[in-house]
C-alpha atoms as a PDB file:
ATOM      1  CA  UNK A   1      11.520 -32.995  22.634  1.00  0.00           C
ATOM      2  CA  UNK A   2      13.508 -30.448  21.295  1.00  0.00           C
ATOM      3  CA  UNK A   3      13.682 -26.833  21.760  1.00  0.00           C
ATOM      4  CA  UNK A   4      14.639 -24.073  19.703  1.00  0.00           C
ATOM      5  CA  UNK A   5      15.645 -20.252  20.840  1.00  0.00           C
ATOM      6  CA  UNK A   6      13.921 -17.659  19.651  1.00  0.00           C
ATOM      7  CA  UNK A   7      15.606 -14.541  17.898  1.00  0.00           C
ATOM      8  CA  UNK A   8      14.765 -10.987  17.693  1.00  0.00           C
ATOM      9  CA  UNK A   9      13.137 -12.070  14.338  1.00  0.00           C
ATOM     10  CA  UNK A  10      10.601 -14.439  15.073  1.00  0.00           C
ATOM     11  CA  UNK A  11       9.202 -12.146  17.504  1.00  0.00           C
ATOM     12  CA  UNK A  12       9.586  -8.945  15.401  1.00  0.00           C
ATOM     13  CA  UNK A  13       7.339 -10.142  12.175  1.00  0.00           C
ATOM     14  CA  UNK A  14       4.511 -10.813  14.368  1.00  0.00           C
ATOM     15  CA  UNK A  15       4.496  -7.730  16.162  1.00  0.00           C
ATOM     16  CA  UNK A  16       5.031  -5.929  13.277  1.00  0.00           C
ATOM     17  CA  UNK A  17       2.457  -6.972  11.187  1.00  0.00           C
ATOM     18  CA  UNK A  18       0.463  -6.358  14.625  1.00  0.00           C
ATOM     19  CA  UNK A  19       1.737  -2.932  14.679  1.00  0.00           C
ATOM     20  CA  UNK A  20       0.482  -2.189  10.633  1.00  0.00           C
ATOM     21  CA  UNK A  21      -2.534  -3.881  11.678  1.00  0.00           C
ATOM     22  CA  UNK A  22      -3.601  -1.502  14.229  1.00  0.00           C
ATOM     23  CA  UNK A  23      -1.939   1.630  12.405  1.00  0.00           C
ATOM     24  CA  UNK A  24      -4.182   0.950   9.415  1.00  0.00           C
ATOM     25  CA  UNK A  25      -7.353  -0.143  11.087  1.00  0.00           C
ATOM     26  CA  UNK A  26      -7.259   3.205  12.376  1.00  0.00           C
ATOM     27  CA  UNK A  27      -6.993   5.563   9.771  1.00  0.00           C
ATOM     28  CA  UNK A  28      -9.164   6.940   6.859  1.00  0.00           C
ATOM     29  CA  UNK A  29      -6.633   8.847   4.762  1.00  0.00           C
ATOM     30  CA  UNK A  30      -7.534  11.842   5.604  1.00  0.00           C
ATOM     31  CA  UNK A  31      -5.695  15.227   6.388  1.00  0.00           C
ATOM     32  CA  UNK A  32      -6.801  16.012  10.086  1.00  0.00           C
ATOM     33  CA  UNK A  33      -6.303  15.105  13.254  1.00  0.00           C
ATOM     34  CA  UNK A  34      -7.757  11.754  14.967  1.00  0.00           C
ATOM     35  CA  UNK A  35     -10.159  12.327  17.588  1.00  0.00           C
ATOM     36  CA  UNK A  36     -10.202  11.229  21.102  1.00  0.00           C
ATOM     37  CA  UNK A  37     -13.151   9.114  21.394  1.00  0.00           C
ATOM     38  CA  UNK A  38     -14.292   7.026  24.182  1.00  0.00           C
ATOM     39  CA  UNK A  39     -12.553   9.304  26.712  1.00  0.00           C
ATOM     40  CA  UNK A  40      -9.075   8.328  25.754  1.00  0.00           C
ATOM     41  CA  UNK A  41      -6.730  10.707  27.077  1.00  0.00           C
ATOM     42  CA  UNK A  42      -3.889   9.807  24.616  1.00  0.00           C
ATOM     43  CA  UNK A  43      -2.945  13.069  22.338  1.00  0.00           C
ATOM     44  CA  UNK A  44      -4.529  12.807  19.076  1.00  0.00           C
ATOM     45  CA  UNK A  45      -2.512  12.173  16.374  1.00  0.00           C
ATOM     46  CA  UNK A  46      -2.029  13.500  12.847  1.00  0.00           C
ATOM     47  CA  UNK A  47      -2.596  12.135  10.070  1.00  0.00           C
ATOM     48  CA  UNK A  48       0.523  13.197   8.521  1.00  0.00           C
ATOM     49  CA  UNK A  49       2.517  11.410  11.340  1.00  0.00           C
ATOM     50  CA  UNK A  50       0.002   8.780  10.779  1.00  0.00           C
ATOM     51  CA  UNK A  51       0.823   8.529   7.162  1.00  0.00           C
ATOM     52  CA  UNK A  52       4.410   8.773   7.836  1.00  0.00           C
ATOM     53  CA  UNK A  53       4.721   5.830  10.286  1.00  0.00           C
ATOM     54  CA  UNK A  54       1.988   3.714   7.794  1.00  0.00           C
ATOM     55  CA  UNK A  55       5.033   4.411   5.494  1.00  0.00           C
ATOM     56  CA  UNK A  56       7.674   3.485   7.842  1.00  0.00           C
ATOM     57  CA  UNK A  57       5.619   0.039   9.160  1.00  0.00           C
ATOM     58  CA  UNK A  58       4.959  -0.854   4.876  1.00  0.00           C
ATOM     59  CA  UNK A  59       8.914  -0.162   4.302  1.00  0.00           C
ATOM     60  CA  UNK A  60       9.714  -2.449   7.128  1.00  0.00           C
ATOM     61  CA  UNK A  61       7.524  -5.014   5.229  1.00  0.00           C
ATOM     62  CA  UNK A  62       9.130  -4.556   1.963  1.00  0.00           C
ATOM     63  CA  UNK A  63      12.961  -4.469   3.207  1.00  0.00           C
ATOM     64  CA  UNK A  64      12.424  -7.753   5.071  1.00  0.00           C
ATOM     65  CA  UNK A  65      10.681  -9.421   2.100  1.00  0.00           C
ATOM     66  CA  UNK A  66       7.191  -9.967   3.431  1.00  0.00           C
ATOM     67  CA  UNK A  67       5.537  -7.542   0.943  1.00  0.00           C
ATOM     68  CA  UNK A  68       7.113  -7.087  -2.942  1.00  0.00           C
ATOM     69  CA  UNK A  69       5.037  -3.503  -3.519  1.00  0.00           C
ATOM     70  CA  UNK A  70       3.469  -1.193  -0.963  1.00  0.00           C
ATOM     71  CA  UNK A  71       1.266   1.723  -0.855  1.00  0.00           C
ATOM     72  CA  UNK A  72       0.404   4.777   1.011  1.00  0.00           C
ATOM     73  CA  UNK A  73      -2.578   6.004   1.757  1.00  0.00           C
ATOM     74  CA  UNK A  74      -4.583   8.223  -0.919  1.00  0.00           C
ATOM     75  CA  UNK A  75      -3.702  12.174  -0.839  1.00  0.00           C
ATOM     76  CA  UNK A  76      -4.787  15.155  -2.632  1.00  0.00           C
ATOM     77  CA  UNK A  77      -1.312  16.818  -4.399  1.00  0.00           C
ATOM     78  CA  UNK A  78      -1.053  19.328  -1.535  1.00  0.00           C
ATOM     79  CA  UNK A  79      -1.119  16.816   0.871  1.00  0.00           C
ATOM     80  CA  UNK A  80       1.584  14.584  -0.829  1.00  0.00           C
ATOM     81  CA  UNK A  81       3.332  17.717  -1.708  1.00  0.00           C
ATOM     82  CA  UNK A  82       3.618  18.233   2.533  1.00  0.00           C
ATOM     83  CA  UNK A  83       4.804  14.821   2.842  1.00  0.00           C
ATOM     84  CA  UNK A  84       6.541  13.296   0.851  1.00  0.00           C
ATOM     85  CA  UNK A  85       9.914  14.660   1.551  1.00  0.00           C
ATOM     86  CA  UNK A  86       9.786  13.255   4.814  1.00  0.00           C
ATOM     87  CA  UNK A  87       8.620   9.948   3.426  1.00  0.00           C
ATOM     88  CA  UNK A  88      11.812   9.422   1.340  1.00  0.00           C
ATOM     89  CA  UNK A  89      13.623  10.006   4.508  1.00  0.00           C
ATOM     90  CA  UNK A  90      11.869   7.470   6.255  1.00  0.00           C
ATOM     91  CA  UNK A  91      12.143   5.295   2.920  1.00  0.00           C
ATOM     92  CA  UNK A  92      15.811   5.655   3.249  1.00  0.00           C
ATOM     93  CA  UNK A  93      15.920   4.618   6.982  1.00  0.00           C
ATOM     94  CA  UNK A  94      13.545   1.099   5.854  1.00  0.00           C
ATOM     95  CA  UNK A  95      16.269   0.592   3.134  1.00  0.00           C
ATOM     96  CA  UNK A  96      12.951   1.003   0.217  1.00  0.00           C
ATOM     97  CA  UNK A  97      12.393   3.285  -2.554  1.00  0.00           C
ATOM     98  CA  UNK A  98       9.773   5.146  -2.921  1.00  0.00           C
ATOM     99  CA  UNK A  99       7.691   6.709  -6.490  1.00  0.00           C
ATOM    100  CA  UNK A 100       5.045   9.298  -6.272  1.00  0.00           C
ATOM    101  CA  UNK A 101       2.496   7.894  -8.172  1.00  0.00           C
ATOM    102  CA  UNK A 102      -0.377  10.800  -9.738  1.00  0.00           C
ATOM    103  CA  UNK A 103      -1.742   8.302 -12.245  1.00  0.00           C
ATOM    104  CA  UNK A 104      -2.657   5.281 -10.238  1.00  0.00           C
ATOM    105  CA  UNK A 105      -3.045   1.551 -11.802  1.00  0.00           C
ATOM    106  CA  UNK A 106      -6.723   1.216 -11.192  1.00  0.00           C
ATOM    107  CA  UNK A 107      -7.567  -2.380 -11.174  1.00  0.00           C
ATOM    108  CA  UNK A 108     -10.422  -4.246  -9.759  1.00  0.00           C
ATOM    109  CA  UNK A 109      -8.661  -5.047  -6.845  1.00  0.00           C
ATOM    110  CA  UNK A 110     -10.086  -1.077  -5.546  1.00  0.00           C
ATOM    111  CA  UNK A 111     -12.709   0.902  -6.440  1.00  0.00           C
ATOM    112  CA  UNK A 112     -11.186   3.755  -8.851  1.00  0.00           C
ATOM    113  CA  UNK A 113     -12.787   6.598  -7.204  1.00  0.00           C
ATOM    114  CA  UNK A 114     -11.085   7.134  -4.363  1.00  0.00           C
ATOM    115  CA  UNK A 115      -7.793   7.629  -6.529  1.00  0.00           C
ATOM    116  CA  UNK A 116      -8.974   9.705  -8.770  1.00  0.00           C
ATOM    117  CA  UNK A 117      -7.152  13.455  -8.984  1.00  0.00           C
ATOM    118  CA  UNK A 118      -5.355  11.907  -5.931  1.00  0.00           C
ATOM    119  CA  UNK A 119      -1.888  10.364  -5.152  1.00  0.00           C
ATOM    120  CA  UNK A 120      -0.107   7.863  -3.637  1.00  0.00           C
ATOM    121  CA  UNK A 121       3.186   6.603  -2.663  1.00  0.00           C
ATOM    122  CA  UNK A 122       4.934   3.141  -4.233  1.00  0.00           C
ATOM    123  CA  UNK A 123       6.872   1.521  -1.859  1.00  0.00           C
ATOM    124  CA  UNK A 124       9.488  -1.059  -3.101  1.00  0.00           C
ATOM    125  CA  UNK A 125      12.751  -2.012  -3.961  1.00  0.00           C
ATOM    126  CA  UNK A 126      14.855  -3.069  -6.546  1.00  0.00           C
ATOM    127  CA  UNK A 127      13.130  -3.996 -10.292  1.00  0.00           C
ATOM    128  CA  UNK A 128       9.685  -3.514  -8.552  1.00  0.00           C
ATOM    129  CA  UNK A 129       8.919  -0.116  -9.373  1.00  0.00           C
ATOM    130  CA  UNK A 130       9.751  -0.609 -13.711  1.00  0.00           C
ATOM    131  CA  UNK A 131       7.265  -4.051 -12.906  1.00  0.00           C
ATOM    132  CA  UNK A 132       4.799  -2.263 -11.732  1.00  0.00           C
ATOM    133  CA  UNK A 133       5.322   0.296 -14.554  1.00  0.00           C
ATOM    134  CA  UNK A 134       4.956  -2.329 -17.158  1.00  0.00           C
ATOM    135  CA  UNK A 135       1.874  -3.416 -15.896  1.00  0.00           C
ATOM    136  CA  UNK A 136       0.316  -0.016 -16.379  1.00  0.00           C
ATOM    137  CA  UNK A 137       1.389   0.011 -19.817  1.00  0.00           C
ATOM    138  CA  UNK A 138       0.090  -3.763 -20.569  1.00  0.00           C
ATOM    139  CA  UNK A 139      -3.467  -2.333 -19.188  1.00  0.00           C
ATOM    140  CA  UNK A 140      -2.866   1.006 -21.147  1.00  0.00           C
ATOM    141  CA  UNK A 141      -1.957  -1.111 -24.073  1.00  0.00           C
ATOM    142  CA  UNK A 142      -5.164  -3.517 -24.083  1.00  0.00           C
ATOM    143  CA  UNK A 143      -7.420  -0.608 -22.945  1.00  0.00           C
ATOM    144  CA  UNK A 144      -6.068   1.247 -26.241  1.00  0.00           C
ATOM    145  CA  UNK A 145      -7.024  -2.044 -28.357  1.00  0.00           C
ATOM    146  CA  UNK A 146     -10.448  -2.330 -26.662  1.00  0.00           C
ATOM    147  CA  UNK A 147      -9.421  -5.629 -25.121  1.00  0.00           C
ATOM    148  CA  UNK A 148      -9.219  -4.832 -21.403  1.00  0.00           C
ATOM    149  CA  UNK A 149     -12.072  -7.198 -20.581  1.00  0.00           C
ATOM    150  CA  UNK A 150     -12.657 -10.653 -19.375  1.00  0.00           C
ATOM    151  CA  UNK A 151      -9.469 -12.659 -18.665  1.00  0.00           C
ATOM    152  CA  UNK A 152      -7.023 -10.091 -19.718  1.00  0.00           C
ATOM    153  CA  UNK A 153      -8.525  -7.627 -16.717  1.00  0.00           C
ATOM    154  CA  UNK A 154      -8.650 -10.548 -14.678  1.00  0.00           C
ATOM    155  CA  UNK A 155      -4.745 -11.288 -15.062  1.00  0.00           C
ATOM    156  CA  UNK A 156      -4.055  -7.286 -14.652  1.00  0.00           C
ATOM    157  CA  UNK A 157      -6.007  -7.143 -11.463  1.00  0.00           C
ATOM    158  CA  UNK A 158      -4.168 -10.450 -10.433  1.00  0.00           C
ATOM    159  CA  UNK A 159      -0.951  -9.373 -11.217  1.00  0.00           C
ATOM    160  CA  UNK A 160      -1.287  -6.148  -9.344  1.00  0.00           C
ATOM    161  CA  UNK A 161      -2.649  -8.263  -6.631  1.00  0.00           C
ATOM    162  CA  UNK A 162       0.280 -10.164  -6.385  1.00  0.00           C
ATOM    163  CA  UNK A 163       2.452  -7.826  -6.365  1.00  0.00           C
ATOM    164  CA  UNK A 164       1.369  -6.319  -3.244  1.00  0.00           C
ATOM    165  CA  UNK A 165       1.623  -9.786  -1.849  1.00  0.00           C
ATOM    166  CA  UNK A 166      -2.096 -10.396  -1.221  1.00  0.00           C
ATOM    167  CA  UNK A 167      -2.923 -14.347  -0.940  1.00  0.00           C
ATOM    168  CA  UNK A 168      -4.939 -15.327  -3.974  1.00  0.00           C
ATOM    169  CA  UNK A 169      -8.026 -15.705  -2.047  1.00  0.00           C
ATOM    170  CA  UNK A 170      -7.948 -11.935  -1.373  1.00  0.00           C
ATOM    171  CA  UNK A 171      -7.065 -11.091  -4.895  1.00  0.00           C
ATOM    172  CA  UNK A 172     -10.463 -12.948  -6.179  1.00  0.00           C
ATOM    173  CA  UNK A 173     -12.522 -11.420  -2.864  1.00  0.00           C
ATOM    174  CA  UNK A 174     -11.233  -7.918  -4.199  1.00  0.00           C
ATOM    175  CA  UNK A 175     -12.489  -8.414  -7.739  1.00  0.00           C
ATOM    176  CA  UNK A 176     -15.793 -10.103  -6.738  1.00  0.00           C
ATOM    177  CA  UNK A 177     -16.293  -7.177  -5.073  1.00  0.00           C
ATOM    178  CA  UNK A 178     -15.045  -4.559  -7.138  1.00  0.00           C
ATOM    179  CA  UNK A 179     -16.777  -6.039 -10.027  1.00  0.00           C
ATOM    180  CA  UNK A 180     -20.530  -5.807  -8.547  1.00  0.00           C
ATOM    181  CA  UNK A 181     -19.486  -2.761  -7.685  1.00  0.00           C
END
């Protein structure tokens, strides 16, 4: 039998992704505080620390490679316009870039609503950011031409999908839903 040691890394992707799995099954985007519920005596937190470490944990995820594209949660202007110098600092510290985004890529990956008049922070390094650019103007391009439908939405909304490093299965369970939507 053999044995091997563990490092500091195989221990820290798990916990990480444990970590960004309990930071964002606890938020709702929103700009107040989270209550205390249950009797927990913990402080409650803010959601612009909360946003801020979401940003920190997704950084993480890009530097090390296990996500090509992140995002932040959904703000109104003001509320990116409060954060987002902070979140370049913690960018900076996660070795990522970040691009305020006003004009999201709606897909059918999400429901467009929730972005609309809103903004959000890119997360990602390197060539990333002008990929993700390109496939805005590839949808602009065929929604122009009136031939944003069937397969060529498909392949935008897969695309995008990919680049936030969703597994394929997730992709197609986003535009199922999205598309009865």
């Amino acid at each position: 039998m053999t044995y091997r040691v563990l490092d500091a890394y195989d221990l820290w992707l798990p916990l990480s992704m444990l970590v960004v799995i309990t930071i964002m099954g606890c938020g709702n985007g929103q700009q107040k505080s989270a209550d205390n519920t249950q009797g927990n005596d913990a402080p409650a937190i803010d959601q612009r620390s909360y946003n801020l470490g979401a940003i920190g944990a997704f950084g993480e995820m890009v530097d090390v490679g296990v996500k090509t594209l992140a995002l932040s949660a959904v703000l109104s202007p003001e509320d990116m316009d409060a954060l987002v110098e902070e979140a370049a600092r913690v960018a900076k510290r996660n070795n990522v870039e970040i691009y305020r985004e006003n004009d999201f890529l709606v897909t059918d990956l999400f429901p467009a609503s929730p972005t609309v008049g809103k903004h959000v922070i890119v997360i990602y390094k390197g060539k990333t950011k002008q990929e993700y650019l390109d496939l805005k103007a590839r949808k602009a391009q065929l929604v122009a031409s009136n031939q944003y439908t069937g397969e060529a939405r498909e392949e935008i909304a897969h695309r995008f999908g990919e680049m936030l490093s969703y597994p394929e299965w997730k992709i197609d369970e986003l535009i199922e839903k999205n598309r009865s939507e």
